[in-house]
Protein backbone atom coordinates (compact mmCIF):
# COMPACT_ATOMS: atom_id res chain seq x y z
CA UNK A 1 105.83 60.49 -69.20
CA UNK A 2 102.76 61.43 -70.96
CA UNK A 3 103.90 59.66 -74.60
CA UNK A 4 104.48 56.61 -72.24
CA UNK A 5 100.96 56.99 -70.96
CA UNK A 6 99.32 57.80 -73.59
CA UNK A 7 100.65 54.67 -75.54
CA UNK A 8 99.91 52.60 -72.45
CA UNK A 9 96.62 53.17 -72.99
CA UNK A 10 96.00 52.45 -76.61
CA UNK A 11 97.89 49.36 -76.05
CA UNK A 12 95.37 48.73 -73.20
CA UNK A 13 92.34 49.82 -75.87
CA UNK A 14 93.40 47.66 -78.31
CA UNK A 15 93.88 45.05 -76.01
CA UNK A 16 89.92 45.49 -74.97
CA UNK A 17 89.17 45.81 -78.42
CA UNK A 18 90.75 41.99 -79.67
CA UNK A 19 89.79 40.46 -76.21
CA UNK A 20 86.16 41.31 -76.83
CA UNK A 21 85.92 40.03 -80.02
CA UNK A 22 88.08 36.93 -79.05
CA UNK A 23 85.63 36.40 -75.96
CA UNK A 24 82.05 37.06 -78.19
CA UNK A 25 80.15 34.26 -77.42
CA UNK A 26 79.27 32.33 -80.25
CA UNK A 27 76.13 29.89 -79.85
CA UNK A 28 76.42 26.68 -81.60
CA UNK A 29 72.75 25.90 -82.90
CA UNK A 30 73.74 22.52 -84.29
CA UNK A 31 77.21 21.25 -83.94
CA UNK A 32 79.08 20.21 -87.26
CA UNK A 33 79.35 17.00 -88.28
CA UNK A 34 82.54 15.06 -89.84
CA UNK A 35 81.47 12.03 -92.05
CA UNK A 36 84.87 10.49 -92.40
CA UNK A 37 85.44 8.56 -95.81
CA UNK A 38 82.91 10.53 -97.78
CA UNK A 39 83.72 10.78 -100.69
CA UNK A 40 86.37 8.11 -99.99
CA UNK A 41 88.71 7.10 -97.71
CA UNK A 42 91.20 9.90 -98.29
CA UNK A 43 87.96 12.76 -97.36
CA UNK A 44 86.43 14.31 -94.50
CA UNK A 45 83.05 16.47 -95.15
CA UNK A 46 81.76 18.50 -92.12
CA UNK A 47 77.88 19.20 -92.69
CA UNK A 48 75.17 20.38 -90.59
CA UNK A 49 77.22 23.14 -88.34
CA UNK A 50 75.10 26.14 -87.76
CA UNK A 51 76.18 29.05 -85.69
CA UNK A 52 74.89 32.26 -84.12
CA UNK A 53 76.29 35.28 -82.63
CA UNK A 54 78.87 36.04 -85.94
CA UNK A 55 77.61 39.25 -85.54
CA UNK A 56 78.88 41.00 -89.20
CA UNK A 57 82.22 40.27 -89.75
CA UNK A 58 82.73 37.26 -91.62
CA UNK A 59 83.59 34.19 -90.32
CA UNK A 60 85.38 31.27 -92.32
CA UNK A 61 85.52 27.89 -91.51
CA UNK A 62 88.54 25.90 -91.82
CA UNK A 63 88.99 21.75 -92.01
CA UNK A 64 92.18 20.30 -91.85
CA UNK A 65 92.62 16.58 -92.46
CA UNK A 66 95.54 13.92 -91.45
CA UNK A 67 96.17 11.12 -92.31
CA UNK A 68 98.18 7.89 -92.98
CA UNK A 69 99.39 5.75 -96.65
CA UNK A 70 99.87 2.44 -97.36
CA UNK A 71 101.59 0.67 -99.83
CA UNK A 72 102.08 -2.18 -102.05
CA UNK A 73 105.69 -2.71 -102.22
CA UNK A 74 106.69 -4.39 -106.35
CA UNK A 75 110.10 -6.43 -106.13
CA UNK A 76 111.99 -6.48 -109.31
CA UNK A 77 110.07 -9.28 -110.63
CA UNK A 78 106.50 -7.15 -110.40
CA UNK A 79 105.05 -8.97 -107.72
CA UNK A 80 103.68 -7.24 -105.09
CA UNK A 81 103.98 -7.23 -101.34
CA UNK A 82 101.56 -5.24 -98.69
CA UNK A 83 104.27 -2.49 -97.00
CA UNK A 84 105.14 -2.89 -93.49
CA UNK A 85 104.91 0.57 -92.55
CA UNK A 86 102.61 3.09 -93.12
CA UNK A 87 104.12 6.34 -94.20
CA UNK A 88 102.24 10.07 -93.12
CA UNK A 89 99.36 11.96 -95.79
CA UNK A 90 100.11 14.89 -96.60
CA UNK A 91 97.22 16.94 -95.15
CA UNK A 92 94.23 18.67 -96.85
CA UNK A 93 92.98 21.86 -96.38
CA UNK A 94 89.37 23.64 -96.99
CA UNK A 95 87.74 26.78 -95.97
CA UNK A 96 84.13 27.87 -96.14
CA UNK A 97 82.59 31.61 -95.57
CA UNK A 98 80.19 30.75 -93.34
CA UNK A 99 77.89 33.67 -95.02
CA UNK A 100 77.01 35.52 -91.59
CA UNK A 101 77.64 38.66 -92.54
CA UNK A 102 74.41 38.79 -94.57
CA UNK A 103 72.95 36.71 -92.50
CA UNK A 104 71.92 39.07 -89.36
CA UNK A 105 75.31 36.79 -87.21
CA UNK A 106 74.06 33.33 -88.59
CA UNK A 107 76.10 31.16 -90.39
CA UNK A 108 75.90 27.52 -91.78
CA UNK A 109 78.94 24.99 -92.80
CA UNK A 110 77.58 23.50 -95.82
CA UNK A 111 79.47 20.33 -96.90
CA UNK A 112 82.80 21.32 -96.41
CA UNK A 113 85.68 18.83 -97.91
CA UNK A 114 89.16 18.51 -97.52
CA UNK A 115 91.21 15.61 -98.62
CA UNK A 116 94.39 14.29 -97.45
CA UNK A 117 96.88 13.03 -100.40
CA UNK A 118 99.68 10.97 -100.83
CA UNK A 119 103.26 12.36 -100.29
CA UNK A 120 105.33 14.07 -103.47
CA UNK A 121 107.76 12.70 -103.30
CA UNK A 122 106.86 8.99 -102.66
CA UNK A 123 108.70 7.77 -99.68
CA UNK A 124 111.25 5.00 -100.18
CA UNK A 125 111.18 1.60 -100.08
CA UNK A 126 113.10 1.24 -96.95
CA UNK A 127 111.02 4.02 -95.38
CA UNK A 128 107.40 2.14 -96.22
CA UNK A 129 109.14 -1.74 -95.02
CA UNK A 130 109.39 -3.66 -98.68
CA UNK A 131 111.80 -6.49 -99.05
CA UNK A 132 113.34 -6.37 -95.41
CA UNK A 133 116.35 -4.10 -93.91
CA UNK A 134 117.95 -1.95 -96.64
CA UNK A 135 116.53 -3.64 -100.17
CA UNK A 136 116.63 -0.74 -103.01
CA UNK A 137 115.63 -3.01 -105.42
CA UNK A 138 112.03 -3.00 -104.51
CA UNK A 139 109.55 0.50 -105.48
CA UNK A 140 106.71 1.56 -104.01
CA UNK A 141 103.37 1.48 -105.96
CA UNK A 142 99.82 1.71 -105.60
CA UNK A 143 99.19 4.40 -102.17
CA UNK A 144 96.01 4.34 -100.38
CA UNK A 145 95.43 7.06 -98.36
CA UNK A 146 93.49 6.68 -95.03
CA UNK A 147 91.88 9.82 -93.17
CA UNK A 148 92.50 9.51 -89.67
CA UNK A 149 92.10 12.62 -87.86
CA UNK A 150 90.73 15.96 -88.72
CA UNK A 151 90.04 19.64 -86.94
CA UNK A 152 88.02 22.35 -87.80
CA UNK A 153 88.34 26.15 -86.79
CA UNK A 154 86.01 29.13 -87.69
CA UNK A 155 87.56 32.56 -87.20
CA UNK A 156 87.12 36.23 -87.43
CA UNK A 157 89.43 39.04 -88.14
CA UNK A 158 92.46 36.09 -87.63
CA UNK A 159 91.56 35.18 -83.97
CA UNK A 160 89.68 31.91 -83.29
CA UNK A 161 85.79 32.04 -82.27
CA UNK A 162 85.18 28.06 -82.55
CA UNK A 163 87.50 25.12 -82.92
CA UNK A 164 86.63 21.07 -82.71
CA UNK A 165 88.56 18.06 -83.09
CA UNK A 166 87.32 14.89 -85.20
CA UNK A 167 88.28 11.18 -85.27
CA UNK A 168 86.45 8.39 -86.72
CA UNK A 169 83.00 8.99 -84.66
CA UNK A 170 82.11 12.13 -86.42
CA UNK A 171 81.07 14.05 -83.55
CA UNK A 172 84.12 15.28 -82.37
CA UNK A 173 85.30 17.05 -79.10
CA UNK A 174 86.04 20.63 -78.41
CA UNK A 175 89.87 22.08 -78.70
């Protein structure tokens, strides 16, 4: 009975322990920014996102991008045809120390880019819409990759102290 109790209540300390840090209340001073298609249309950079209340254990900052390809579809002749479907990016992933720790609980995103990319494999022909139901003579050439989406967390010790969702207006919403 007293084992049971007396792991009862470290479970019950560390449970204090993570829910306090988990629950620190971290003031946004100026909310991040996503400037989607910077530097091109496959990037997101997040600028201007300074934060308060870190205290000293670092906090990192991580952007994840989504996204969406096109392509040109090349019959067997060369010519090419726009692809009917667009086929999913594979996503693109960046992380920043936000520098807090030496920075009395203050820290600063400073232009933080990830890029979405083309899938590896390319997708098949049939799979992007060239030369109608079930062609294999026609390839897949020239991707452009579109960022459509992108999110944004900042955590500490593994647990999540600030998360935001982007889409094309840059200012995003909370998660």
């Amino acid at each position: 009975m007293r084992k049971f109790l007396l792991l009862t209540g470290a479970a019950l300390f560390a449970l204090a322990l993570t829910s306090s840090s988990a629950l620190a209340a971290v003031n946004v001073k100026r909310p991040p920014v996503a400037d989607f298609g910077t530097p091109d249309a496959a990037s997101v950079t997040l600028f201007g996102g300074n934060f308060s209340g870190l205290g000293s254990v670092p906090a990192i900052a991580t952007l994840e991008v989504t996204g969406t390809v096109d392509y040109d579809c090349a019959n067997p002749q060369g010519h090419l045809s726009p692809g009917q479907n667009p086929v999913a990016a594979q996503p693109g992933l960046a992380s920043q120390d936000l520098g807090n720790a030496d920075h009395n609980g203050r820290g600063t995103i400073n232009d933080l880019t990830a890029t979405a990319t083309a899938p590896d494999p390319a997708p098949s022909a049939q799979e992007v819409g060239c030369g109608g139901g079930g062609s294999t003579q026609w390839t897949v050439v020239n991707p452009v990759v579109t960022v459509t989406g992108a999110h944004l967390t900042i955590t500490q010790n593994g647990v999540i102290v600030f998360c935001r969702n982007y889409t094309g207006d840059g200012t995003g919403t909370a998660c």
